[in-house]
N, C-alpha and C. Protein backbone atom coordinates (compact mmCIF):
# COMPACT_ATOMS: atom_id res chain seq x y z
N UNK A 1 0.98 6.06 -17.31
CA UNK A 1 0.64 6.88 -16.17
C UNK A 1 1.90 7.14 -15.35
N UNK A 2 2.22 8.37 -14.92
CA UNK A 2 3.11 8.71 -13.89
C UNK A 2 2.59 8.67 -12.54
N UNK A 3 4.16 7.70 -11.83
CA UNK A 3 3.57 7.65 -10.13
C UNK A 3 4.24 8.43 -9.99
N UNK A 4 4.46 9.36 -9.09
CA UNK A 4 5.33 10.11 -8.04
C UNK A 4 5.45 9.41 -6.87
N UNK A 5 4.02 8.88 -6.38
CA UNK A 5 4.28 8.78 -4.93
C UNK A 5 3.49 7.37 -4.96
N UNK A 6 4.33 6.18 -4.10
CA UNK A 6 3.38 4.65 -4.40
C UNK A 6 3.24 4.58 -2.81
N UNK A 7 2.16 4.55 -2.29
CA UNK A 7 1.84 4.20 -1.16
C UNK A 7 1.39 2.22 -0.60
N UNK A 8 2.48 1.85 0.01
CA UNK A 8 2.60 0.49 0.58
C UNK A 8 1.67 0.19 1.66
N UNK A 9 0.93 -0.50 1.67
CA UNK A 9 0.12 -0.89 2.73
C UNK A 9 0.97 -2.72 3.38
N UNK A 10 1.39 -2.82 4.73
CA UNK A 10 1.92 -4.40 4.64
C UNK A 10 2.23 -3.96 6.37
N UNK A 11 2.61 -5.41 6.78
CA UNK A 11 2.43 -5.47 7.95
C UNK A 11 3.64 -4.70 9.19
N UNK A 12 3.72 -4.84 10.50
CA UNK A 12 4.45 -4.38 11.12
C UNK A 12 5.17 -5.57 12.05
N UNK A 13 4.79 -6.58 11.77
CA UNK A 13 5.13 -7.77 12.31
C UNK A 13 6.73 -8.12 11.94
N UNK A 14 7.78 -8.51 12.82
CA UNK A 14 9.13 -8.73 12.47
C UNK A 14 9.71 -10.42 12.31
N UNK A 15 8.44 -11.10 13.16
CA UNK A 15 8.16 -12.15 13.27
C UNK A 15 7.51 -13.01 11.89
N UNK A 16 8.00 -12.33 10.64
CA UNK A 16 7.71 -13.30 9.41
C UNK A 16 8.64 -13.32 8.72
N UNK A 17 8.57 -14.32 7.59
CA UNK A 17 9.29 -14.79 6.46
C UNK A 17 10.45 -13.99 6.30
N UNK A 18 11.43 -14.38 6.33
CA UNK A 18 12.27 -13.21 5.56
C UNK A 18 12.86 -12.79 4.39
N UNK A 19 11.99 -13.91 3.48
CA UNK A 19 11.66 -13.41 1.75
C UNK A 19 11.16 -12.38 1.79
N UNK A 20 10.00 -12.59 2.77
CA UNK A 20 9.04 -11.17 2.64
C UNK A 20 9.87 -9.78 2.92
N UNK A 21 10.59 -10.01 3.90
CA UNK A 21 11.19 -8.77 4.45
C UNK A 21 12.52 -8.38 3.43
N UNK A 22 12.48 -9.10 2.67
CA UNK A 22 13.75 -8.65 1.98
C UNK A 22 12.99 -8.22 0.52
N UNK A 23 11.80 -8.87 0.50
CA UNK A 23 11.36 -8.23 -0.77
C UNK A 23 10.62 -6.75 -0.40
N UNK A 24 10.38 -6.39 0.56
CA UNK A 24 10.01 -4.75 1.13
C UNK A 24 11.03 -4.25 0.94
N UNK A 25 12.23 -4.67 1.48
CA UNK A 25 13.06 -3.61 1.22
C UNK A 25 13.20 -3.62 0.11
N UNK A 26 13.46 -4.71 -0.74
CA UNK A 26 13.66 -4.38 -2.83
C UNK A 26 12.70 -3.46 -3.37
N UNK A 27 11.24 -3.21 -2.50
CA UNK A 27 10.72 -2.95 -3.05
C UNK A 27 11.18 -1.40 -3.19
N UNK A 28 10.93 -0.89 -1.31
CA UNK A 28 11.69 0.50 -1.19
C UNK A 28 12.74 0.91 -2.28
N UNK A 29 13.85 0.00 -2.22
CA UNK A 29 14.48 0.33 -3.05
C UNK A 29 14.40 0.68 -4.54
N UNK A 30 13.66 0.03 -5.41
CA UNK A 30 13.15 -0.08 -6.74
C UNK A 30 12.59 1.52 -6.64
N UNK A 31 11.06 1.36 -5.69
CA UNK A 31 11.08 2.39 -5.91
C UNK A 31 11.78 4.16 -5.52
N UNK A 32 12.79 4.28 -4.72
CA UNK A 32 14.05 5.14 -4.97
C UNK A 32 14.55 5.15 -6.02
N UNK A 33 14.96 4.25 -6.96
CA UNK A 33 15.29 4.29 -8.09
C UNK A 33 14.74 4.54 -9.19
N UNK A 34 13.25 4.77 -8.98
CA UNK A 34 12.71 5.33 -10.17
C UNK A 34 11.95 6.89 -9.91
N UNK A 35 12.53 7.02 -8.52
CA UNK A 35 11.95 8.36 -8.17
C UNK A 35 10.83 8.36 -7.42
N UNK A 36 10.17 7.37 -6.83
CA UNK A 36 8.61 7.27 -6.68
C UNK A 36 9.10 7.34 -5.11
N UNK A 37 7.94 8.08 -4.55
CA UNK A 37 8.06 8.48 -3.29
C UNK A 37 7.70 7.31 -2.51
N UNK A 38 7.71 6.49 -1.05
CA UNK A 38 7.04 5.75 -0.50
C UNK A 38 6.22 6.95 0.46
N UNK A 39 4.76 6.14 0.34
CA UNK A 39 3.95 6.39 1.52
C UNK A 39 3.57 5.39 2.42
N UNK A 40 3.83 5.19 3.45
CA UNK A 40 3.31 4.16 4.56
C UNK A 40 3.04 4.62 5.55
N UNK A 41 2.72 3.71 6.62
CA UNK A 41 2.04 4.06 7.72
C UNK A 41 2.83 4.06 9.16
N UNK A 42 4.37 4.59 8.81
CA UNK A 42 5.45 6.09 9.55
C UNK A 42 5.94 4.58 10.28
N UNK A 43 5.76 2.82 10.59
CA UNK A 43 6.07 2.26 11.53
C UNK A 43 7.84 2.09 11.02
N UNK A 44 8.77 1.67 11.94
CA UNK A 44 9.91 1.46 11.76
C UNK A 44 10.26 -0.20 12.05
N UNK A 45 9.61 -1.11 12.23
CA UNK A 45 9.46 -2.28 12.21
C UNK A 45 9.12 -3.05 11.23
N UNK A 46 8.94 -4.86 11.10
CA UNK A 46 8.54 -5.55 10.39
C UNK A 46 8.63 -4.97 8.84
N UNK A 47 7.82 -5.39 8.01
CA UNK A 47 7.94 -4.95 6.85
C UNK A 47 7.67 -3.60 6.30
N UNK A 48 6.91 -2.64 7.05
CA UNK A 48 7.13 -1.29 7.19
C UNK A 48 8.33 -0.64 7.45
N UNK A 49 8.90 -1.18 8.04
CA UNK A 49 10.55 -0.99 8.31
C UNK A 49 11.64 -0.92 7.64
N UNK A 50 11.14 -2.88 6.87
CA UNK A 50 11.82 -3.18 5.59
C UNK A 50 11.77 -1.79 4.55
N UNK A 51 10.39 -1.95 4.29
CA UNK A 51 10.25 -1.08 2.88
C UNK A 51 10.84 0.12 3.13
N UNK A 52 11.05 1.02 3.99
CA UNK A 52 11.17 2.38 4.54
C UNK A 52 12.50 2.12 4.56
N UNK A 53 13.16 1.47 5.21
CA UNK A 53 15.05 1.18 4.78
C UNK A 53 14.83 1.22 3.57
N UNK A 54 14.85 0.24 2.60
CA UNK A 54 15.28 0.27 1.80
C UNK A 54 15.15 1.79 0.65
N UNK A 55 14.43 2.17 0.69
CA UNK A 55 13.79 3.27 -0.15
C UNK A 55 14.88 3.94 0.77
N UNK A 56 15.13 4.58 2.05
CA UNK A 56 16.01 5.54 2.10
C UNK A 56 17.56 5.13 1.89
N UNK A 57 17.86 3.89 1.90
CA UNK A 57 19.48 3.40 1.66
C UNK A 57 20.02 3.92 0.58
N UNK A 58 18.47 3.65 -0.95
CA UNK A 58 18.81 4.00 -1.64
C UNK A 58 18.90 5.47 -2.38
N UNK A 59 18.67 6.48 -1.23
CA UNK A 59 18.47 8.04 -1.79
C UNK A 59 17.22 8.49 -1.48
N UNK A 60 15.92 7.38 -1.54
CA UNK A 60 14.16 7.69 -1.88
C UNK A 60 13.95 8.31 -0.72
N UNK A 61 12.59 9.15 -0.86
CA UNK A 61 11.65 10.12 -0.26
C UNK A 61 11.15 8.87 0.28
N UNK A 62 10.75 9.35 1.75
CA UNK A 62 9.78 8.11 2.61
C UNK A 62 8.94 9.20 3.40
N UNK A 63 7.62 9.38 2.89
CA UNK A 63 6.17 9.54 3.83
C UNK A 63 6.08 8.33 4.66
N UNK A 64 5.71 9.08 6.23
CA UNK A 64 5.34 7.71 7.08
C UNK A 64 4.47 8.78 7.44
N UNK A 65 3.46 8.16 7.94
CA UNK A 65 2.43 8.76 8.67
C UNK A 65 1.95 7.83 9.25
N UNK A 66 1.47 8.59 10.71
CA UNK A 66 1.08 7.42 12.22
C UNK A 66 0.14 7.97 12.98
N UNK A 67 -0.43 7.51 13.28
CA UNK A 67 -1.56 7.86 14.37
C UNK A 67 -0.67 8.35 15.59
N UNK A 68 -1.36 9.36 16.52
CA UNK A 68 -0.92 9.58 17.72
C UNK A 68 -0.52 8.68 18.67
N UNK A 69 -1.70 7.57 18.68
CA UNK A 69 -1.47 6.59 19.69
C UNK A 69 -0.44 5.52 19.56
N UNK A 70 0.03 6.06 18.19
CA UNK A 70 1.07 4.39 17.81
C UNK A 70 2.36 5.12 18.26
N UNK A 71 2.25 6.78 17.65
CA UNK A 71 3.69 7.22 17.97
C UNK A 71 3.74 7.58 19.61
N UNK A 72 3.06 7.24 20.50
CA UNK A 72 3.56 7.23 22.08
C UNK A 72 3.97 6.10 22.12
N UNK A 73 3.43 5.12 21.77
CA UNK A 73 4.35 3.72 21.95
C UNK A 73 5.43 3.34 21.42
N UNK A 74 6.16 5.09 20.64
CA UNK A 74 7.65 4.59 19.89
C UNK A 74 7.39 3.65 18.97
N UNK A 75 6.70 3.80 17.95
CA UNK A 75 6.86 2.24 17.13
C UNK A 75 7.21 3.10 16.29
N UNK A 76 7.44 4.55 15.84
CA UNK A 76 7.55 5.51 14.54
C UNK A 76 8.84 5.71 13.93
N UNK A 77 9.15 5.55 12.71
CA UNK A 77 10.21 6.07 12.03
C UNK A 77 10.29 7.39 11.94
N UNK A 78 10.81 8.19 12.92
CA UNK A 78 10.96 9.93 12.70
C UNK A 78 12.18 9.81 12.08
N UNK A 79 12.93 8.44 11.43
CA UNK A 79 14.08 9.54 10.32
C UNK A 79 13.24 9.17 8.99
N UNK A 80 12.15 9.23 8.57
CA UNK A 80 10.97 8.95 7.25
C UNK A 80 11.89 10.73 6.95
N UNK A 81 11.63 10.94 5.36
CA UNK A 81 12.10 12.11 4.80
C UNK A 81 10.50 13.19 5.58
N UNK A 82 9.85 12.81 5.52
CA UNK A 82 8.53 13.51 6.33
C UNK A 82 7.86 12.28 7.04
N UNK A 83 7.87 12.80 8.42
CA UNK A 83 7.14 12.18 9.16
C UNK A 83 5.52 12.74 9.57
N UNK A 84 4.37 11.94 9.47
CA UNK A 84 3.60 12.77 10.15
C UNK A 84 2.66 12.07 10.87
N UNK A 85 2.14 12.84 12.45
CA UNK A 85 1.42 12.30 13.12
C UNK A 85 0.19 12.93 13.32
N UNK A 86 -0.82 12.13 13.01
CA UNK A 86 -1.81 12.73 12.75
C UNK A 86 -2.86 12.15 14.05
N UNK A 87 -4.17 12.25 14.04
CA UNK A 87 -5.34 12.40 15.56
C UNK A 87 -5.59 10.50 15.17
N UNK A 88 -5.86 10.40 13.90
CA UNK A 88 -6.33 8.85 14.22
C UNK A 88 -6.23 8.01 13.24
N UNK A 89 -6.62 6.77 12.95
CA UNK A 89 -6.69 5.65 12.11
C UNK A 89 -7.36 6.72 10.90
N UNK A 90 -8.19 7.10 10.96
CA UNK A 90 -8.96 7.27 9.71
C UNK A 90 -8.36 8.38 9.00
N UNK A 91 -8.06 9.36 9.73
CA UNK A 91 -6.91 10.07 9.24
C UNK A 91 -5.58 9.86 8.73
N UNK A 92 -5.22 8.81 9.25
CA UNK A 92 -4.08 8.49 8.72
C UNK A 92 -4.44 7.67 7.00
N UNK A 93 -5.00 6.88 7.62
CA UNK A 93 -6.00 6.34 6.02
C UNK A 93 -6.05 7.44 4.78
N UNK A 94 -7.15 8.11 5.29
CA UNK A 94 -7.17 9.27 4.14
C UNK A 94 -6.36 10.13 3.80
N UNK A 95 -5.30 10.95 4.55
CA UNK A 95 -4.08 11.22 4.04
C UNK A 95 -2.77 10.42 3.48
N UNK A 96 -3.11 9.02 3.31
CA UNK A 96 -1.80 8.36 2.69
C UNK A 96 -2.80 8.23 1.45
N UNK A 97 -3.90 7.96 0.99
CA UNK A 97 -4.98 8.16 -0.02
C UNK A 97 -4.72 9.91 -0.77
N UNK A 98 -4.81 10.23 -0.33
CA UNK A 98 -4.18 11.71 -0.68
C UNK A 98 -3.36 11.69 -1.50
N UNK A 99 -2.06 11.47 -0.66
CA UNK A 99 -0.82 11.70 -1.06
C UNK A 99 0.01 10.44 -1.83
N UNK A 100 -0.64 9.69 -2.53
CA UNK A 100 -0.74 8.52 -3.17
C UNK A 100 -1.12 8.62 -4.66
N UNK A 101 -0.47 8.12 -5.97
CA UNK A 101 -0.56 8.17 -6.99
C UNK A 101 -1.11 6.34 -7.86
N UNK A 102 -0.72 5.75 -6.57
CA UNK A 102 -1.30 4.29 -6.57
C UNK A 102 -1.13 3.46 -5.15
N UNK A 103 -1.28 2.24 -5.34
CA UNK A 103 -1.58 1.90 -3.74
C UNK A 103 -1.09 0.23 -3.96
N UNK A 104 -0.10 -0.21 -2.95
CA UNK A 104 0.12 -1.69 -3.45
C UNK A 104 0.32 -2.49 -1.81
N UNK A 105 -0.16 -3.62 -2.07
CA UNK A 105 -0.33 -4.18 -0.61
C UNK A 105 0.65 -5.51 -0.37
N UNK A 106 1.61 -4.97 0.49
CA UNK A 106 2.46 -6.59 0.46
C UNK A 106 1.88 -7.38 1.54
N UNK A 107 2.49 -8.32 2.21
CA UNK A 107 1.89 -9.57 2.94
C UNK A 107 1.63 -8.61 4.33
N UNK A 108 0.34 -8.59 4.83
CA UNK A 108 0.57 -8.31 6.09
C UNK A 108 -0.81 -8.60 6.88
N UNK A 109 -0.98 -8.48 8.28
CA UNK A 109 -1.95 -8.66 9.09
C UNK A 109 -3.65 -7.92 8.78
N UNK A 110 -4.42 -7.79 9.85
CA UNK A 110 -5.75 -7.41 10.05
C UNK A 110 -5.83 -5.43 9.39
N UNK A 111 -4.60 -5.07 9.88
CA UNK A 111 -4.23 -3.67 9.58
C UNK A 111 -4.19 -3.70 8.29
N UNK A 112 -3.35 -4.36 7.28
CA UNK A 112 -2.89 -4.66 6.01
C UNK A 112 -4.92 -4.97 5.28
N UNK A 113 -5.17 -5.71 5.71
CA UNK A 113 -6.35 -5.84 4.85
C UNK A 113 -7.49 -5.01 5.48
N UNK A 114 -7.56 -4.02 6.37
CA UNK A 114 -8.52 -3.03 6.59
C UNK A 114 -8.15 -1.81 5.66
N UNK A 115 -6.51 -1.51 5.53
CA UNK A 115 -6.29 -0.42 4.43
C UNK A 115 -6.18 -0.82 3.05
N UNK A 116 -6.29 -1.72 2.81
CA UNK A 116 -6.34 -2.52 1.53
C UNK A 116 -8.44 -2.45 0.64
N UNK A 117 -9.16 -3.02 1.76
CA UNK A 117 -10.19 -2.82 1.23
C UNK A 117 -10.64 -1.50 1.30
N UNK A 118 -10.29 -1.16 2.27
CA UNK A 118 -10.93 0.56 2.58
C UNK A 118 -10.61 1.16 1.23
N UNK A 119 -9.52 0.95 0.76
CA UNK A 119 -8.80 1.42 -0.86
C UNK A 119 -9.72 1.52 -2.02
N UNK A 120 -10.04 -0.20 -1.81
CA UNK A 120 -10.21 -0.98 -3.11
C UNK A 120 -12.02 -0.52 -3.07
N UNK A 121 -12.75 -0.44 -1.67
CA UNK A 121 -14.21 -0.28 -1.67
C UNK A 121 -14.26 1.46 -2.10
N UNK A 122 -13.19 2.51 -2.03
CA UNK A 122 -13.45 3.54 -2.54
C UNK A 122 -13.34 3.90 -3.58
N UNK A 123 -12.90 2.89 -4.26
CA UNK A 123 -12.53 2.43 -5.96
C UNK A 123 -13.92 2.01 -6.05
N UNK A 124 -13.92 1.10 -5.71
CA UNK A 124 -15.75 0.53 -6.11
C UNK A 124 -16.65 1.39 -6.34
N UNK A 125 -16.80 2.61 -4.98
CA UNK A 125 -17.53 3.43 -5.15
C UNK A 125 -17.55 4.86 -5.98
N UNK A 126 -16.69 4.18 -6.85
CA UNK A 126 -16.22 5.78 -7.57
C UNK A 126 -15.48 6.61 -6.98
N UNK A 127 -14.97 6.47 -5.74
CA UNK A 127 -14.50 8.02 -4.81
C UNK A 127 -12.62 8.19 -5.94
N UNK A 128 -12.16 7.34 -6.33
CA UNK A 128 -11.16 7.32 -6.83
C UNK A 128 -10.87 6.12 -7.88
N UNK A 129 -10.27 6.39 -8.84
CA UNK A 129 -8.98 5.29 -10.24
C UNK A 129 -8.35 5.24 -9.45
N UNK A 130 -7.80 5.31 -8.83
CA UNK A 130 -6.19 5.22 -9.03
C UNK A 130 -5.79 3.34 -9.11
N UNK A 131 -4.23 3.05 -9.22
CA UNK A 131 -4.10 1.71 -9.41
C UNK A 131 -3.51 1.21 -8.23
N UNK A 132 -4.79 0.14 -7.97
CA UNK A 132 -4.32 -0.87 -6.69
C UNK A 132 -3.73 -2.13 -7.03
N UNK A 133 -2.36 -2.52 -6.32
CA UNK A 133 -2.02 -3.47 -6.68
C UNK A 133 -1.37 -4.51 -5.35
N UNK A 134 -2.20 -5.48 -5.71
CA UNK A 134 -1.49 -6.96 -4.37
C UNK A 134 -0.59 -7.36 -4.88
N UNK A 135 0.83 -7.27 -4.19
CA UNK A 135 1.82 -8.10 -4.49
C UNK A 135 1.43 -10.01 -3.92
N UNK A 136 1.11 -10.41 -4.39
CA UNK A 136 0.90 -12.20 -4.26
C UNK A 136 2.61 -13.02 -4.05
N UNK A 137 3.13 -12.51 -2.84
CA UNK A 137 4.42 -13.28 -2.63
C UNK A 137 4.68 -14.45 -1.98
N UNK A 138 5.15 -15.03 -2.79
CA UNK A 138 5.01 -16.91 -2.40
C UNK A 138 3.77 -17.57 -2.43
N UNK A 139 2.53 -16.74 -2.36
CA UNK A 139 0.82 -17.15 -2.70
C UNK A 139 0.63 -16.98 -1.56
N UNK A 140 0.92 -15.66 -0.45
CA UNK A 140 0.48 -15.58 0.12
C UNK A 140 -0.79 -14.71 0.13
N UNK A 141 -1.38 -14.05 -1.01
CA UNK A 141 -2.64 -13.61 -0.28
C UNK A 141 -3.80 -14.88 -1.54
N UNK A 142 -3.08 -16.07 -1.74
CA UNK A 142 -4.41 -16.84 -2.63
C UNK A 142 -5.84 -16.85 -1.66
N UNK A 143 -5.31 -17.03 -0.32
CA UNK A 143 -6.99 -18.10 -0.40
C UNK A 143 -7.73 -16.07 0.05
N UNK A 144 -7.07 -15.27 -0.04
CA UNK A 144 -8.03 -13.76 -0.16
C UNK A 144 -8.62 -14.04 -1.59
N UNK A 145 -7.73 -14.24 -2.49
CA UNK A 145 -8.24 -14.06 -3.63
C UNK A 145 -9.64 -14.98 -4.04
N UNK A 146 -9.30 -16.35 -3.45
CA UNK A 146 -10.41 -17.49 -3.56
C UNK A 146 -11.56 -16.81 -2.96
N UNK A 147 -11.55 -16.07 -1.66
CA UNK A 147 -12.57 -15.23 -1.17
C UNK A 147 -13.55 -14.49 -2.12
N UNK A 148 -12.63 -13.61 -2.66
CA UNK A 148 -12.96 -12.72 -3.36
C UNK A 148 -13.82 -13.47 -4.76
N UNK A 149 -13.23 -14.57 -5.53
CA UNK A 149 -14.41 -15.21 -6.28
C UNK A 149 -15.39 -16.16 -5.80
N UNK A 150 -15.11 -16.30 -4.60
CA UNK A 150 -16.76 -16.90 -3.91
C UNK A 150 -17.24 -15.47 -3.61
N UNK A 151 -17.33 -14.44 -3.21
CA UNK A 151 -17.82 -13.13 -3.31
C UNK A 151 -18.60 -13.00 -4.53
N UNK A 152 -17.82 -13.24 -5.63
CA UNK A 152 -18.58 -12.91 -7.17
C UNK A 152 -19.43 -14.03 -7.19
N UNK A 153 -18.65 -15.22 -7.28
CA UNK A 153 -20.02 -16.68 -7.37
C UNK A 153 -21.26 -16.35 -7.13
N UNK A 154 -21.21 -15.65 -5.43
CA UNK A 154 -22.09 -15.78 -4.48
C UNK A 154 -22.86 -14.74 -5.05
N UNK A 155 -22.83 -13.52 -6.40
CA UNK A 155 -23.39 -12.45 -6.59
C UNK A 155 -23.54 -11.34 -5.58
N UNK A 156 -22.26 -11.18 -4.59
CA UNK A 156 -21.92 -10.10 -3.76
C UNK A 156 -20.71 -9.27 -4.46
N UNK A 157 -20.01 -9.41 -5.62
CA UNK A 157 -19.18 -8.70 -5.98
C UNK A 157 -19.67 -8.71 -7.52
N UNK A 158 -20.06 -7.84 -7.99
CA UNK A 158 -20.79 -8.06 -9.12
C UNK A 158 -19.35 -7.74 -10.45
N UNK A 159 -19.13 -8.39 -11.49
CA UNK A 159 -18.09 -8.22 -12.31
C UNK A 159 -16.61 -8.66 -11.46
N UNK A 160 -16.54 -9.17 -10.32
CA UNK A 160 -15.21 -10.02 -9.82
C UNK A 160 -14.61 -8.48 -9.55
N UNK A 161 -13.00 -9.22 -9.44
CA UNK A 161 -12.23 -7.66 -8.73
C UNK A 161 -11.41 -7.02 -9.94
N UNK A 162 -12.41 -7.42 -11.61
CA UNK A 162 -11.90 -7.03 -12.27
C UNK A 162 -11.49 -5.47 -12.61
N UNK A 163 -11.19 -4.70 -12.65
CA UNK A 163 -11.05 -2.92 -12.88
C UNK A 163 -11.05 -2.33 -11.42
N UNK A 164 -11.27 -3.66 -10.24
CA UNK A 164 -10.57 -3.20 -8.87
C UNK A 164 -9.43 -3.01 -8.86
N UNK A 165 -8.68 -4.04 -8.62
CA UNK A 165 -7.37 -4.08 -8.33
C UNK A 165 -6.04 -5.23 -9.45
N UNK A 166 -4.70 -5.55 -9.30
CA UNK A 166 -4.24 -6.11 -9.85
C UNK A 166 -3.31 -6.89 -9.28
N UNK A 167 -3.39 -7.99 -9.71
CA UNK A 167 -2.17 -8.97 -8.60
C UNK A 167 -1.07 -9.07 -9.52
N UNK A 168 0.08 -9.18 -8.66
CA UNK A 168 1.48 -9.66 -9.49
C UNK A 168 2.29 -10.41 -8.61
N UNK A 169 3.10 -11.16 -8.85
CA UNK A 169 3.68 -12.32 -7.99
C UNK A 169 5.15 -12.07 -7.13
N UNK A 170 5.68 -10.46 -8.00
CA UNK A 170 7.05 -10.05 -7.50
C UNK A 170 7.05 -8.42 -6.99
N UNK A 171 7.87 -7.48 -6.49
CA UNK A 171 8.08 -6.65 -6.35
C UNK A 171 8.34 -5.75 -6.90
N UNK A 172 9.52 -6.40 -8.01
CA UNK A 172 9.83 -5.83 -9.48
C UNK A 172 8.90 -5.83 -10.95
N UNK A 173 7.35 -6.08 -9.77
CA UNK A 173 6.16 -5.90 -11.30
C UNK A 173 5.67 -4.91 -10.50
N UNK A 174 5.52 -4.39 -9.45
CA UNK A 174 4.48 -3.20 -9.21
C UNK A 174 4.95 -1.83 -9.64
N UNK A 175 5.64 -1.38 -10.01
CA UNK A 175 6.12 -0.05 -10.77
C UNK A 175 5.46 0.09 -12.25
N UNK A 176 5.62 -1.01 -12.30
CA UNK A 176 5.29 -1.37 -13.87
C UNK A 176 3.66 -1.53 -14.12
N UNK A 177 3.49 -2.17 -13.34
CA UNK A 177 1.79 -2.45 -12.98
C UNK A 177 0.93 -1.50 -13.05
N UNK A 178 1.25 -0.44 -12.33
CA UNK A 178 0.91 0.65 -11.42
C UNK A 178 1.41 1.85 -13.25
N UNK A 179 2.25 1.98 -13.86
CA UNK A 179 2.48 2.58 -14.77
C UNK A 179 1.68 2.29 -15.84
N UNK A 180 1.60 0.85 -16.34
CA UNK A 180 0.69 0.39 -17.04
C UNK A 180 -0.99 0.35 -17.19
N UNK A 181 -1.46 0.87 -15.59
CA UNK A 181 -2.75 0.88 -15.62
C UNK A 181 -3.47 2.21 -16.32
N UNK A 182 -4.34 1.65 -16.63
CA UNK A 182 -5.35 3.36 -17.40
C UNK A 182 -5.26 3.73 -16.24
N UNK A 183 -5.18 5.29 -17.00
CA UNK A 183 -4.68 6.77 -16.56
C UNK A 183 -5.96 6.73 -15.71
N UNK A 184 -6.33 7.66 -14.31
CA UNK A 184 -7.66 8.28 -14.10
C UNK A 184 -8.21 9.03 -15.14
N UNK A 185 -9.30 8.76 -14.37
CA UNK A 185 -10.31 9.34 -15.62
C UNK A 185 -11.59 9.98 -14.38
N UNK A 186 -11.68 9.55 -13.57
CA UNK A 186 -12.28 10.20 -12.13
C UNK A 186 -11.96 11.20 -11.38
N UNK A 187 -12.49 12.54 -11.28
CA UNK A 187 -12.02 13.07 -10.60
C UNK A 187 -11.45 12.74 -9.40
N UNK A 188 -10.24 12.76 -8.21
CA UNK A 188 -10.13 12.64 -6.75
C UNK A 188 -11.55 13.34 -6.02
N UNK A 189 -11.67 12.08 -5.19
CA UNK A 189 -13.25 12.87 -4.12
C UNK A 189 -12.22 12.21 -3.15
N UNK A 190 -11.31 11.67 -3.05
CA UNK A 190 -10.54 11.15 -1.57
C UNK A 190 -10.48 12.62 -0.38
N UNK A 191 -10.13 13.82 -1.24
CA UNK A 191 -9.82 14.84 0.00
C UNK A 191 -11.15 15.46 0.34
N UNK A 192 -12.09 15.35 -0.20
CA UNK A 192 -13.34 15.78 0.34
C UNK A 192 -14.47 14.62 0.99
N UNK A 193 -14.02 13.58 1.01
CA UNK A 193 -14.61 12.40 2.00
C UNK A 193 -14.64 13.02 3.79
């Protein structure tokens, strides 16, 4: 499968790890180097920041897109290769869904796992294939994952998060991940939601 465009979902917090923050930017970077566009959510901080440097250091296209209310509070990267500010959360959601060829989630807050499931539950529901992938760095999203099979145990996730999504442990597996997954086979219903 060809990505063009890998849309990052991860936090805005500057106040973490700085494995983490150095693996956003590898990631940015990696993907500049294979051509793949970043899409995120336009912040210029924390690991949004990271990833968005790095992807432009190295040459890469950076989509940021932000809600109105985030870009009055200056938190926005307006040097992103396109910046865009759009009316709200949900909008911003569904246009990085759009403009997205897969979707990968590094370590991040309450924000990070509202655009993460919102993803993965429109996968569930048929609205879209495309390939979701959790980067698992240092084990930070295990005890989600432990969630997620007491979910199935419990017969609330029926078949586990198998043909949901895909975990990998580094930065330098999501290109690959994301290439490797079956092609769609679903039409996009993301722009008519």
């Amino acid at each position: 499968m060809t990505i063009r465009a890998l849309c990052v979902y991860c936090g805005s917090s500057s106040q973490v790890r700085p494995s983490h923050l150095e693996a956003a930017r590898e990631l940015g970077t990696l993907a500049a180097r294979a051509a793949v566009d970043i899409v995120y959510g336009g912040g210029r901080v924390g690991m949004m920041g990271a990833v968005a440097a790095g992807a432009q250091a190295a040459g890469g296209r950076v989509v940021g897109i932000i809600p109105q209310h985030l870009e009055d509070l200056e938190a926005g990267n307006r040097s992103a290769t396109e910046y865009l500010v759009v009316d709200s959360m949900h909008a911003r959601k569904q246009l990085m869904a759009e403009r997205s060829d897969a979707f990968c989630a590094l370590p991040g807050g309450l924000g990070t796992l509202d655009e993460a499931f919102e993803i993965i539950t429109w996968r569930q529901l048929k609205l879209h294939d495309k390939p979701i992938i959790f980067v698992n760095l240092e084990g930070f999203w295990d005890p989600l994952l432990r969630l997620v099979e007491h979910q199935t145990a419990e017969g609330y996730l029926r078949g586990g998060s198998a043909g949901l999504f895909h975990v990998v442990e580094r930065v330098d597996q999501v290109l690959e991940a994301a290439a490797n997954a079956p092609r769609p086979s679903l039409p996009d219903k993301i722009e008519r939601m």
